[in-house]
N, C-alpha and C. Protein backbone atom coordinates (compact mmCIF):
# COMPACT_ATOMS: atom_id res chain seq x y z
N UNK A 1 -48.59 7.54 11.08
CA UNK A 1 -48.01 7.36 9.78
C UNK A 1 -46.94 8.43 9.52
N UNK A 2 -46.93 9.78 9.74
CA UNK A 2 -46.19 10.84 9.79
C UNK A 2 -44.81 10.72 10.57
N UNK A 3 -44.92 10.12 11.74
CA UNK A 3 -44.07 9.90 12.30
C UNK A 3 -43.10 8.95 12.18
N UNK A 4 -43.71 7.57 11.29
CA UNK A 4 -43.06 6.73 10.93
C UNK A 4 -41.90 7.29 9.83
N UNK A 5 -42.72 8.13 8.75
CA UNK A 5 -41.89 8.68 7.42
C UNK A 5 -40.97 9.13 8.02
N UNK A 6 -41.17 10.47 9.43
CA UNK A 6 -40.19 11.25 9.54
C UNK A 6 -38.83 10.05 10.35
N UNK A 7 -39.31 8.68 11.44
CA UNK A 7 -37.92 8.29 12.06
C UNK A 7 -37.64 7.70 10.54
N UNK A 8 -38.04 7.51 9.71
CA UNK A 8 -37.51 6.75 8.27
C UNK A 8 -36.66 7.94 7.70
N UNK A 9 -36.65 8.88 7.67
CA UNK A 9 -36.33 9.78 6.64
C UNK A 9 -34.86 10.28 7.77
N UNK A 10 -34.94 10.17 9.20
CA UNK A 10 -34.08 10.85 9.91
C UNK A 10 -32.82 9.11 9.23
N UNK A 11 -33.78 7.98 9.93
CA UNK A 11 -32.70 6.94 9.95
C UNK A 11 -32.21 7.05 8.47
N UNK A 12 -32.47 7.05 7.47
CA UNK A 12 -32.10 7.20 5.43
C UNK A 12 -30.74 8.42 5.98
N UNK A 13 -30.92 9.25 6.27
CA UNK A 13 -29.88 10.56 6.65
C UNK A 13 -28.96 9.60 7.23
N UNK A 14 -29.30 9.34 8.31
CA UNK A 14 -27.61 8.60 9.09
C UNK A 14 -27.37 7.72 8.50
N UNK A 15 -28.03 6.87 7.76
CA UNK A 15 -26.96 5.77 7.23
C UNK A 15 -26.82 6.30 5.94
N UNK A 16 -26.85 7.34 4.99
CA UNK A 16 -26.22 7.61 4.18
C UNK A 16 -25.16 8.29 4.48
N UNK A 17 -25.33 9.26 5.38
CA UNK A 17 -24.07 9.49 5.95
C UNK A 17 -22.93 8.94 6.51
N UNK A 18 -23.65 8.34 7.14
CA UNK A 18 -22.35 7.13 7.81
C UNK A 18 -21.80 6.23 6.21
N UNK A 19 -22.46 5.70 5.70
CA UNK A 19 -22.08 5.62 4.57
C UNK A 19 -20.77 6.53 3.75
N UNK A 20 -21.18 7.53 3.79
CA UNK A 20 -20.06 8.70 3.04
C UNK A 20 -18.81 8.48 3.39
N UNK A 21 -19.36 8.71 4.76
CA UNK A 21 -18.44 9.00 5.73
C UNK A 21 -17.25 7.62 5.58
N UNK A 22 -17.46 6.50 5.19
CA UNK A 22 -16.97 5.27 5.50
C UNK A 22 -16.53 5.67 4.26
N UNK A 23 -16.92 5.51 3.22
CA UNK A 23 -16.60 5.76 2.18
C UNK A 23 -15.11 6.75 1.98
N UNK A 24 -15.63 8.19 2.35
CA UNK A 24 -14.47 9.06 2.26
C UNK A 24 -13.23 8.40 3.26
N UNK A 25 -13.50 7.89 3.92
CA UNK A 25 -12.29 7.45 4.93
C UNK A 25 -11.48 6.19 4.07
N UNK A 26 -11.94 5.15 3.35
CA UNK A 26 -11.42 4.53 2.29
C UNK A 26 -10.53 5.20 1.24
N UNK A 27 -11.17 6.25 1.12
CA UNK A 27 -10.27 7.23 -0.40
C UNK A 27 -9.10 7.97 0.14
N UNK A 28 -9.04 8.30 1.48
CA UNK A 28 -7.91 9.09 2.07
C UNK A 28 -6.25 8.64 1.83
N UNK A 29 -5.64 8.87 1.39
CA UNK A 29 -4.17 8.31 1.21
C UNK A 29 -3.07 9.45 1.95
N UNK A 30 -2.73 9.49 3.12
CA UNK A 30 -1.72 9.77 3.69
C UNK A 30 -0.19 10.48 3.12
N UNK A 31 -0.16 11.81 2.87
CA UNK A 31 1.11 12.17 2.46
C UNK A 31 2.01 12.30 3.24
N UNK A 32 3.07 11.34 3.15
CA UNK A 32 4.10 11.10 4.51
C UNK A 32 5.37 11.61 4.15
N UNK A 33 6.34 11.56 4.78
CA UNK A 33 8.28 11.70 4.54
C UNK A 33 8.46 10.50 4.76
N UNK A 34 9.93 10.71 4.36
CA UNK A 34 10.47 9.10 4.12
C UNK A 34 10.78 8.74 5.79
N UNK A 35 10.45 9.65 6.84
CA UNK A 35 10.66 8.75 7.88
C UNK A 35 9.74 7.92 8.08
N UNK A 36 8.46 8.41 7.52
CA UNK A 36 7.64 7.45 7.70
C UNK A 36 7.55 6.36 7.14
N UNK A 37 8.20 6.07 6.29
CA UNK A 37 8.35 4.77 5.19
C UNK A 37 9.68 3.95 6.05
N UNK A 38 10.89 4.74 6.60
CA UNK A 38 11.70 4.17 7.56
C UNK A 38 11.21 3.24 8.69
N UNK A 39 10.34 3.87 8.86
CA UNK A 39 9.54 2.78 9.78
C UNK A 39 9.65 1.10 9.60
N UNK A 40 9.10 1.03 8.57
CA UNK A 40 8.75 -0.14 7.76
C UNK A 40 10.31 -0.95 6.95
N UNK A 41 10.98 0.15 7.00
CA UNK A 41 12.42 -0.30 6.25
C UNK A 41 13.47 -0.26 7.26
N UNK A 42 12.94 -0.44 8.94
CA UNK A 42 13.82 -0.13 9.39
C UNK A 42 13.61 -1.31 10.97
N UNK A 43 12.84 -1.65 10.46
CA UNK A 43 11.94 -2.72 11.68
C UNK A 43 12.92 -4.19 12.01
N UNK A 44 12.63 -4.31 13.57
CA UNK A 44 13.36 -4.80 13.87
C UNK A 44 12.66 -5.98 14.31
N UNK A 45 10.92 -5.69 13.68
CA UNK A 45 10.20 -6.94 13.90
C UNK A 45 10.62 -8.14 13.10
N UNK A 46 9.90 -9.45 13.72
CA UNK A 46 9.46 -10.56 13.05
C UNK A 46 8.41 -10.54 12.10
N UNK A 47 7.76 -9.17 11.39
CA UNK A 47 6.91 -9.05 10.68
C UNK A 47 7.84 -8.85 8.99
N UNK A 48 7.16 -9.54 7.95
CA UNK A 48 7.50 -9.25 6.91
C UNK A 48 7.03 -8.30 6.00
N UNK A 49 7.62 -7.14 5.28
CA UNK A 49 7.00 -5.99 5.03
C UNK A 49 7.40 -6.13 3.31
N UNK A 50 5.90 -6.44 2.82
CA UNK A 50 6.44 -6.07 1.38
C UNK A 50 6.28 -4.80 1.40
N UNK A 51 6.93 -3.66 0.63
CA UNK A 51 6.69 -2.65 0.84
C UNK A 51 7.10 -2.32 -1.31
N UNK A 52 6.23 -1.89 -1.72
CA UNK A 52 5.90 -1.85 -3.48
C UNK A 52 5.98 -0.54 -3.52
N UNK A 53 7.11 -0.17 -4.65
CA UNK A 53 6.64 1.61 -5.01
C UNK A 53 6.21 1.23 -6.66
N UNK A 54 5.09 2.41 -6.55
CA UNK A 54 4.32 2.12 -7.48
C UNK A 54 3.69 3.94 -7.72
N UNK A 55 3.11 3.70 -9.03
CA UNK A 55 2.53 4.73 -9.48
C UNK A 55 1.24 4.90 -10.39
N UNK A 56 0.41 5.80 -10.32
CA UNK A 56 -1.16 5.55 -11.04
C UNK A 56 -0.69 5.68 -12.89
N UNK A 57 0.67 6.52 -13.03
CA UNK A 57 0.48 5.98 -14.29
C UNK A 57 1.14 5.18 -14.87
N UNK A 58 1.64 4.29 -14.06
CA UNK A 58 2.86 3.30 -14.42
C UNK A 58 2.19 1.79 -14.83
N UNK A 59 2.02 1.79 -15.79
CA UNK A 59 1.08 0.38 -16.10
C UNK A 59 1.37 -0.49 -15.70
N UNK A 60 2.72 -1.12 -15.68
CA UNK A 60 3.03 -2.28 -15.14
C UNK A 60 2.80 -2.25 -13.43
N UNK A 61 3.13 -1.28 -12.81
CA UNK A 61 2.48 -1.15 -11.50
C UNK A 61 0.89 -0.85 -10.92
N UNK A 62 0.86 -0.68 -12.00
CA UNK A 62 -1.20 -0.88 -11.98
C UNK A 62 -1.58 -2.60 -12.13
N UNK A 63 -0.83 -2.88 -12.88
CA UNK A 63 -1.03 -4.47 -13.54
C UNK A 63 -0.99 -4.97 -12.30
N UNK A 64 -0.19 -5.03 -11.30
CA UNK A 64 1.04 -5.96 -10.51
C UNK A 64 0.13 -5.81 -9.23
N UNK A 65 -1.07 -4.36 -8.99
CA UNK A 65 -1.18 -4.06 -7.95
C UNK A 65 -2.24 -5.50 -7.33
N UNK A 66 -3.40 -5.91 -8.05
CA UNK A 66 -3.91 -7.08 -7.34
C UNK A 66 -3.28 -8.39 -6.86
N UNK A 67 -1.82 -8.19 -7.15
CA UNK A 67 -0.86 -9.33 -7.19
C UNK A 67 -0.63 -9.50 -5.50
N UNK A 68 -0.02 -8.19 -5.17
CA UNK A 68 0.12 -7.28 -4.01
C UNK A 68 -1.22 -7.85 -2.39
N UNK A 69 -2.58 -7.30 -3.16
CA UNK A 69 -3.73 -7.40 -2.66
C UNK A 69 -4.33 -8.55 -2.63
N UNK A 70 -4.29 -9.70 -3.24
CA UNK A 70 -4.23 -11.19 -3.30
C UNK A 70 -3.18 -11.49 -2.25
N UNK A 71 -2.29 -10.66 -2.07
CA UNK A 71 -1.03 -11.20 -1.00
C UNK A 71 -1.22 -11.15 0.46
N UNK A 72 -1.75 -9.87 0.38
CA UNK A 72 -2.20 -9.16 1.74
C UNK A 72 -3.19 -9.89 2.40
N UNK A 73 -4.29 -10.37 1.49
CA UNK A 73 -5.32 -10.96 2.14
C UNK A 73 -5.06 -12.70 2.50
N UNK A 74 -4.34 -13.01 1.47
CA UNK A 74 -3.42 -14.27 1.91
C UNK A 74 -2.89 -14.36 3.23
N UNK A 75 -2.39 -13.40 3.50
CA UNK A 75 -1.46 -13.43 5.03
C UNK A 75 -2.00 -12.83 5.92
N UNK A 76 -3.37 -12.35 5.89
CA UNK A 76 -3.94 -11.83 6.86
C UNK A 76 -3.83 -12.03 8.02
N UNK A 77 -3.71 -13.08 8.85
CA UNK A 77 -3.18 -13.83 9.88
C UNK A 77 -2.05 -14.22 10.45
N UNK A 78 -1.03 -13.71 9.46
CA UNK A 78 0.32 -13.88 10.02
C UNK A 78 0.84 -12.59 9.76
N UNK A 79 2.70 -12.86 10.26
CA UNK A 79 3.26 -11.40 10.47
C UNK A 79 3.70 -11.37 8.71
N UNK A 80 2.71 -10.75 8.27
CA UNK A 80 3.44 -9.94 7.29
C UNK A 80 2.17 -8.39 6.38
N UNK A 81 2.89 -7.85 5.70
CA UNK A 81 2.01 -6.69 5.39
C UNK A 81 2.65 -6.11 4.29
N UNK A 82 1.75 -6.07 3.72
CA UNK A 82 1.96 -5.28 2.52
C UNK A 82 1.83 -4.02 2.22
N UNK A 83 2.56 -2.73 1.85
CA UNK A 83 2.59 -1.34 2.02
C UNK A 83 2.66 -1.15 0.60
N UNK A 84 2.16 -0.21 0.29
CA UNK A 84 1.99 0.31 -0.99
C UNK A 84 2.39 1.47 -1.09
N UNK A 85 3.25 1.63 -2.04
CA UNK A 85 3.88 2.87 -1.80
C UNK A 85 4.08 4.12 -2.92
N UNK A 86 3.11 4.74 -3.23
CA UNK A 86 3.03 5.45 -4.29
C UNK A 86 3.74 6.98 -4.65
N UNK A 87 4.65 7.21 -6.03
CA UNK A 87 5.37 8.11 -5.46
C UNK A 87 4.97 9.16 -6.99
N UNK A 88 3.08 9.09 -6.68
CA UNK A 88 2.57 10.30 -7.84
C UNK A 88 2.99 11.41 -7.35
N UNK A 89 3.05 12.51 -7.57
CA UNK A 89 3.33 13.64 -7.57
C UNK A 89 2.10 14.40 -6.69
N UNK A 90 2.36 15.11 -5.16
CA UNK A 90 1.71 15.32 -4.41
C UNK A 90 0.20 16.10 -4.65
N UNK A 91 0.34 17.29 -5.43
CA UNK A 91 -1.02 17.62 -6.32
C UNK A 91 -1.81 16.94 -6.89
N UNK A 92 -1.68 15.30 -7.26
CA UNK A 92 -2.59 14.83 -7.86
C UNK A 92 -3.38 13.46 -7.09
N UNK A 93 -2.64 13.90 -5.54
CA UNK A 93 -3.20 13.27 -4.10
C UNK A 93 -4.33 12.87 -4.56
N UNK A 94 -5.53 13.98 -4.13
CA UNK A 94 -6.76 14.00 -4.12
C UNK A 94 -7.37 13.55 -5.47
N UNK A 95 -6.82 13.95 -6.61
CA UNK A 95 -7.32 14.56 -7.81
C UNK A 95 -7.44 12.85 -8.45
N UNK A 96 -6.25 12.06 -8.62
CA UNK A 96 -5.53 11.19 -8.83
C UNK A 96 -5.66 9.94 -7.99
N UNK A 97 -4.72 9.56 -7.21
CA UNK A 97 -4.33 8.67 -6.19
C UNK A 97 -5.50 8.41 -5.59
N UNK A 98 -5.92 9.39 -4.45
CA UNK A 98 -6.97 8.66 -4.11
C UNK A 98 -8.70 8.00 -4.91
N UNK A 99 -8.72 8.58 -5.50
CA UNK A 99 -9.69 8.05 -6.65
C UNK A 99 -9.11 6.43 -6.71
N UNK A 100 -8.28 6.48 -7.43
CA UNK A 100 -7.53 5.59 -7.93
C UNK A 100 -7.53 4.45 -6.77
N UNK A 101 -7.20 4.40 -5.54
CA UNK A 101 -7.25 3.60 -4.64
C UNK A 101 -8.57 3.09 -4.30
N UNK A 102 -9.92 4.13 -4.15
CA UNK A 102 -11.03 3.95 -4.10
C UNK A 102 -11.70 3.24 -5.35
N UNK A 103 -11.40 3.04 -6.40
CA UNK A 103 -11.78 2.30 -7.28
C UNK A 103 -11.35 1.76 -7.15
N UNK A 104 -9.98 0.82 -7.21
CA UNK A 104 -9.55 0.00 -7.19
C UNK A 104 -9.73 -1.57 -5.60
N UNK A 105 -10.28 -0.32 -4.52
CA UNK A 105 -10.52 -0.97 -3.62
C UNK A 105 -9.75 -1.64 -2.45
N UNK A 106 -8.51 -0.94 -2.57
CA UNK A 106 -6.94 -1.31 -2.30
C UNK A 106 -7.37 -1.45 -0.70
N UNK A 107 -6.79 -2.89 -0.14
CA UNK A 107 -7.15 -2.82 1.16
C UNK A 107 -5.49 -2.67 1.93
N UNK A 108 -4.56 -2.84 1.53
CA UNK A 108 -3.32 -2.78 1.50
C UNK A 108 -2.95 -1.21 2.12
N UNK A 109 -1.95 -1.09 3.35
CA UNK A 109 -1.44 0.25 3.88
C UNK A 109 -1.07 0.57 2.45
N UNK A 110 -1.92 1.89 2.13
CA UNK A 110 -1.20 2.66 1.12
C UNK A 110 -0.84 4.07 1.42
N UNK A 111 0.04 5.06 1.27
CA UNK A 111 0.54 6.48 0.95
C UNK A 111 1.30 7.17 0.22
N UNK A 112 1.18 7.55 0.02
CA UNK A 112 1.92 8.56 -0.84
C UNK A 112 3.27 9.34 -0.71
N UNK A 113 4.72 8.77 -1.10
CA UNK A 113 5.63 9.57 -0.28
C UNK A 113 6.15 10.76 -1.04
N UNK A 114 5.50 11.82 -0.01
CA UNK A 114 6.15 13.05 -0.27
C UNK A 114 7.44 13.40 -0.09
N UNK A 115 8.32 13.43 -1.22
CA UNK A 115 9.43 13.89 -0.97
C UNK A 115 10.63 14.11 -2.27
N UNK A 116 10.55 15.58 -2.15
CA UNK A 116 10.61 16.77 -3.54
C UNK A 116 12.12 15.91 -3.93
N UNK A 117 13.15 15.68 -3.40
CA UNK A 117 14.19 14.73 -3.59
C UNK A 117 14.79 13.89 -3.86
N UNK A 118 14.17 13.30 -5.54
CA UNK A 118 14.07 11.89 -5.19
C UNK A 118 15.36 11.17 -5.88
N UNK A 119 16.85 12.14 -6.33
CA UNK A 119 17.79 11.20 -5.54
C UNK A 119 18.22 10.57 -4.52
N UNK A 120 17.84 11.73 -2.82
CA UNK A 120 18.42 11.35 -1.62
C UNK A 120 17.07 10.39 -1.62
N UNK A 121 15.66 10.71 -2.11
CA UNK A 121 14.86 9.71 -1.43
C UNK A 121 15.63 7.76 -2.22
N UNK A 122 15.66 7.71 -3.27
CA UNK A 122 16.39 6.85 -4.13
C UNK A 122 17.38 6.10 -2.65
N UNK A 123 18.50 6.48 -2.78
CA UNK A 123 19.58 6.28 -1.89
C UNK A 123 18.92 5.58 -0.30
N UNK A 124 18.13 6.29 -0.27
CA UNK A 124 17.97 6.86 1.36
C UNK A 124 16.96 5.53 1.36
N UNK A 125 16.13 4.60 0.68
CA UNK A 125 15.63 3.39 0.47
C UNK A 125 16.54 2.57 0.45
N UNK A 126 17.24 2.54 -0.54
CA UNK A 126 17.99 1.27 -0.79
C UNK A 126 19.11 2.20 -2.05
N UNK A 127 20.18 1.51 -1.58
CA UNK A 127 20.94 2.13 -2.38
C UNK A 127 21.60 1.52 -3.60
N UNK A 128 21.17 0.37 -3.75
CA UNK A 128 21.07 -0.65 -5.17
C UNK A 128 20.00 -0.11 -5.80
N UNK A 129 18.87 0.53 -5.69
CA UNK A 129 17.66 0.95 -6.49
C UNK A 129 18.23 1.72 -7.06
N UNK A 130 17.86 1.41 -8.76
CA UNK A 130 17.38 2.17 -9.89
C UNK A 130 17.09 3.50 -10.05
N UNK A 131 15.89 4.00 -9.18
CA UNK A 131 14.82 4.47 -8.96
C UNK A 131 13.48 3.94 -9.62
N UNK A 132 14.08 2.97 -10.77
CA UNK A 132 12.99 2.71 -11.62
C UNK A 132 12.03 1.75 -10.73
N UNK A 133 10.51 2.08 -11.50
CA UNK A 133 9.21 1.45 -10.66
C UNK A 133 8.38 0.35 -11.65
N UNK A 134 8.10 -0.61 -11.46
CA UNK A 134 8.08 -0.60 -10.39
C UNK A 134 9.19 -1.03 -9.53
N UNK A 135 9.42 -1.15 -8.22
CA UNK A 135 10.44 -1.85 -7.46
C UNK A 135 9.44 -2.23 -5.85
N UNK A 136 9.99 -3.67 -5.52
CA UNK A 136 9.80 -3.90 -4.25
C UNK A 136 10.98 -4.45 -3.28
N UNK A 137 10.16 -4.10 -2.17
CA UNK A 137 11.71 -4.21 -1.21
C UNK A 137 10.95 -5.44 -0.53
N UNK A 138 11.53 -6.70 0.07
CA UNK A 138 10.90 -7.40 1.32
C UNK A 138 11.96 -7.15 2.47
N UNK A 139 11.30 -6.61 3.79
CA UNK A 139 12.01 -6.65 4.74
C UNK A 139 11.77 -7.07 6.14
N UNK A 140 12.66 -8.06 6.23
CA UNK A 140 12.37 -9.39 8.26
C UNK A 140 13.52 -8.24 8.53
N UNK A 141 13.23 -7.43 9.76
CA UNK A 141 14.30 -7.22 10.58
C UNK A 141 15.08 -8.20 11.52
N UNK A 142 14.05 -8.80 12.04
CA UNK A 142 14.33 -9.79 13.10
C UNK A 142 14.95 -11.00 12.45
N UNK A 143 14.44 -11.24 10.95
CA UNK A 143 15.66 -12.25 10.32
C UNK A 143 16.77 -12.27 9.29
N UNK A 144 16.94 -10.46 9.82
CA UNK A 144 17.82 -9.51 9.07
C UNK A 144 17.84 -9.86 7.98
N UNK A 145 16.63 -9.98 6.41
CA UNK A 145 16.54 -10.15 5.76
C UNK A 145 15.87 -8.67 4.98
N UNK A 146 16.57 -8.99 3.66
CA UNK A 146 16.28 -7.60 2.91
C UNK A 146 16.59 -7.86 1.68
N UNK A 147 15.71 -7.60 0.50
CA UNK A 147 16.26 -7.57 -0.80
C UNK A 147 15.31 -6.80 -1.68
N UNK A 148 16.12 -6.11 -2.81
CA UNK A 148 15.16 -5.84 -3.75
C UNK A 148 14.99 -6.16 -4.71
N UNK A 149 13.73 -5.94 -5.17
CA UNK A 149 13.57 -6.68 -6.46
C UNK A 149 12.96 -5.18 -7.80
N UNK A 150 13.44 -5.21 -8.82
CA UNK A 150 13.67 -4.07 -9.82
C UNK A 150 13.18 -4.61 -10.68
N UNK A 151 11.37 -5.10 -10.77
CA UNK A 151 10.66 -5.53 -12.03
C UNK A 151 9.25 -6.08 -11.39
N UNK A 152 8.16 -5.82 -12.84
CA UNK A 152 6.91 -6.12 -12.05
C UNK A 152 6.99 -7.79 -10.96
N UNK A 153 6.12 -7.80 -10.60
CA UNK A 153 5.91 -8.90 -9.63
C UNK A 153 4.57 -9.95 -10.13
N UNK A 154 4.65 -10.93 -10.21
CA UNK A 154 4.00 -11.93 -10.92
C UNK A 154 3.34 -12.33 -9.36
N UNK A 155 2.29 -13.67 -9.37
CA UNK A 155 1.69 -14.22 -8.04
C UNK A 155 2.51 -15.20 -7.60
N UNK A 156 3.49 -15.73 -8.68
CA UNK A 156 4.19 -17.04 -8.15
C UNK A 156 5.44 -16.10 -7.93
N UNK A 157 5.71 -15.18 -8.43
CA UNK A 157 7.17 -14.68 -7.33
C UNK A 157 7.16 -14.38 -6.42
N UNK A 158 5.88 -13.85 -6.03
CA UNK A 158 5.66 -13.41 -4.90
C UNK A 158 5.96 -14.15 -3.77
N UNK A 159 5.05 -15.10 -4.36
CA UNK A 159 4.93 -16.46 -3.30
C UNK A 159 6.77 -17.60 -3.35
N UNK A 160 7.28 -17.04 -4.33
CA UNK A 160 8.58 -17.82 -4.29
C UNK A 160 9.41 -17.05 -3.46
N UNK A 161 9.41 -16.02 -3.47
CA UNK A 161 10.02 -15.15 -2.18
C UNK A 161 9.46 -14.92 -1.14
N UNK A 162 8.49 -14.99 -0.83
CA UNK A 162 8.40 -15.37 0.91
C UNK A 162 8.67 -16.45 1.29
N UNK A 163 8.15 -17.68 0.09
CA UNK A 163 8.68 -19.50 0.78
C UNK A 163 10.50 -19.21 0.83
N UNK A 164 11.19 -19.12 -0.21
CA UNK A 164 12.39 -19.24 -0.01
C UNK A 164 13.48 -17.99 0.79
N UNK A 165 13.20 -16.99 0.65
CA UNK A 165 13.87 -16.21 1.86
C UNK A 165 13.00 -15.92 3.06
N UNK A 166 12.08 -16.24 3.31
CA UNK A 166 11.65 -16.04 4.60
C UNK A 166 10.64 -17.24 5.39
N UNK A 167 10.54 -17.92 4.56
CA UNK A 167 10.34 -19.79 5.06
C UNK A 167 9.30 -19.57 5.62
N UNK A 168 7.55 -18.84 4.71
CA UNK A 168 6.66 -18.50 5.64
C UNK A 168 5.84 -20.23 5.70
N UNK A 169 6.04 -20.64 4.62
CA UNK A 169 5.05 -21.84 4.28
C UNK A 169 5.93 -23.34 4.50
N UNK A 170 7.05 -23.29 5.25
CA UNK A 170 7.41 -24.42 5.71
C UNK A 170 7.61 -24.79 7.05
């Protein structure tokens, strides 16, 4: 009987841990440079990249975000991906953001772009941007397609811009 409690009490330890552990790896959000966001804005794939800048206190980009995540899981199977791109203020990473992602449950590439500059970062995206957020970019390298869009995002725009500039559903 003793022995049973103790492999019970060892196995309760590892899977709460492993638990955590899964857990904390969900909440992690990545503080990158904009080369790393170049990546994605610079692709020469057949993959379609929504790529959303957004922020935890920007309501309309809080609103918009399951719009996003309804999208992602939509296309799970084909070339496209949705990046999330949050541009809170790097101190409130941990404090902030990732919370925020972990509640929210965001299965969507999300990070955080670090970068103290955010005229050249502005420009250095797209040089029709605002800066204002929210904003999304869609980008086909391979069908040298690119545009932005400078206002929240609804489920049927979404879906009206991938059918009509990038012809996923015909």
């Amino acid at each position: 009987m003793e022995i049973r409690r103790k492999v019970a009490s060892i196995l309760l330890f590892f899977c709460s841990l492993a638990a955590g552990t899964a857990l904390a790896q969900n909440q992690q959000v990545p503080a990158v440079k904009l080369a790393h966001l170049q990546k994605y804005l610079n692709s020469t794939s057949d993959t379609t990249y929504i790529i959303n800048f957004w922020a935890t206190w920007c309501k309309p980009c809080v609103e918009e975000l399951p719009h996003f995540e309804a999208l992602n899981q939509q296309y799970a199977q084909q070339p496209v991906k949705v990046v999330l791109v949050s541009i809170d203020f790097v101190k409130d990473l941990q404090k902030k953001v990732e919370p925020f992602v972990a509640r929210r449950k965001l299965k969507s590439t999300v990070f955080l772009l670090d970068e103290p500059d955010q005229n050249y970062l502005v420009n250095a995206v797209d040089p029709e941007w605002s800066g204002a957020i929210p904003a999304t970019i869609f980008v086909n390298g391979a069908q040298k397609q690119r545009f932005l869009v400078e206002k929240p995002m609804t489920p049927e725009m979404l879906q009206e811009y991938l059918d009509q500039k990038f012809k996923l559903n015909q």
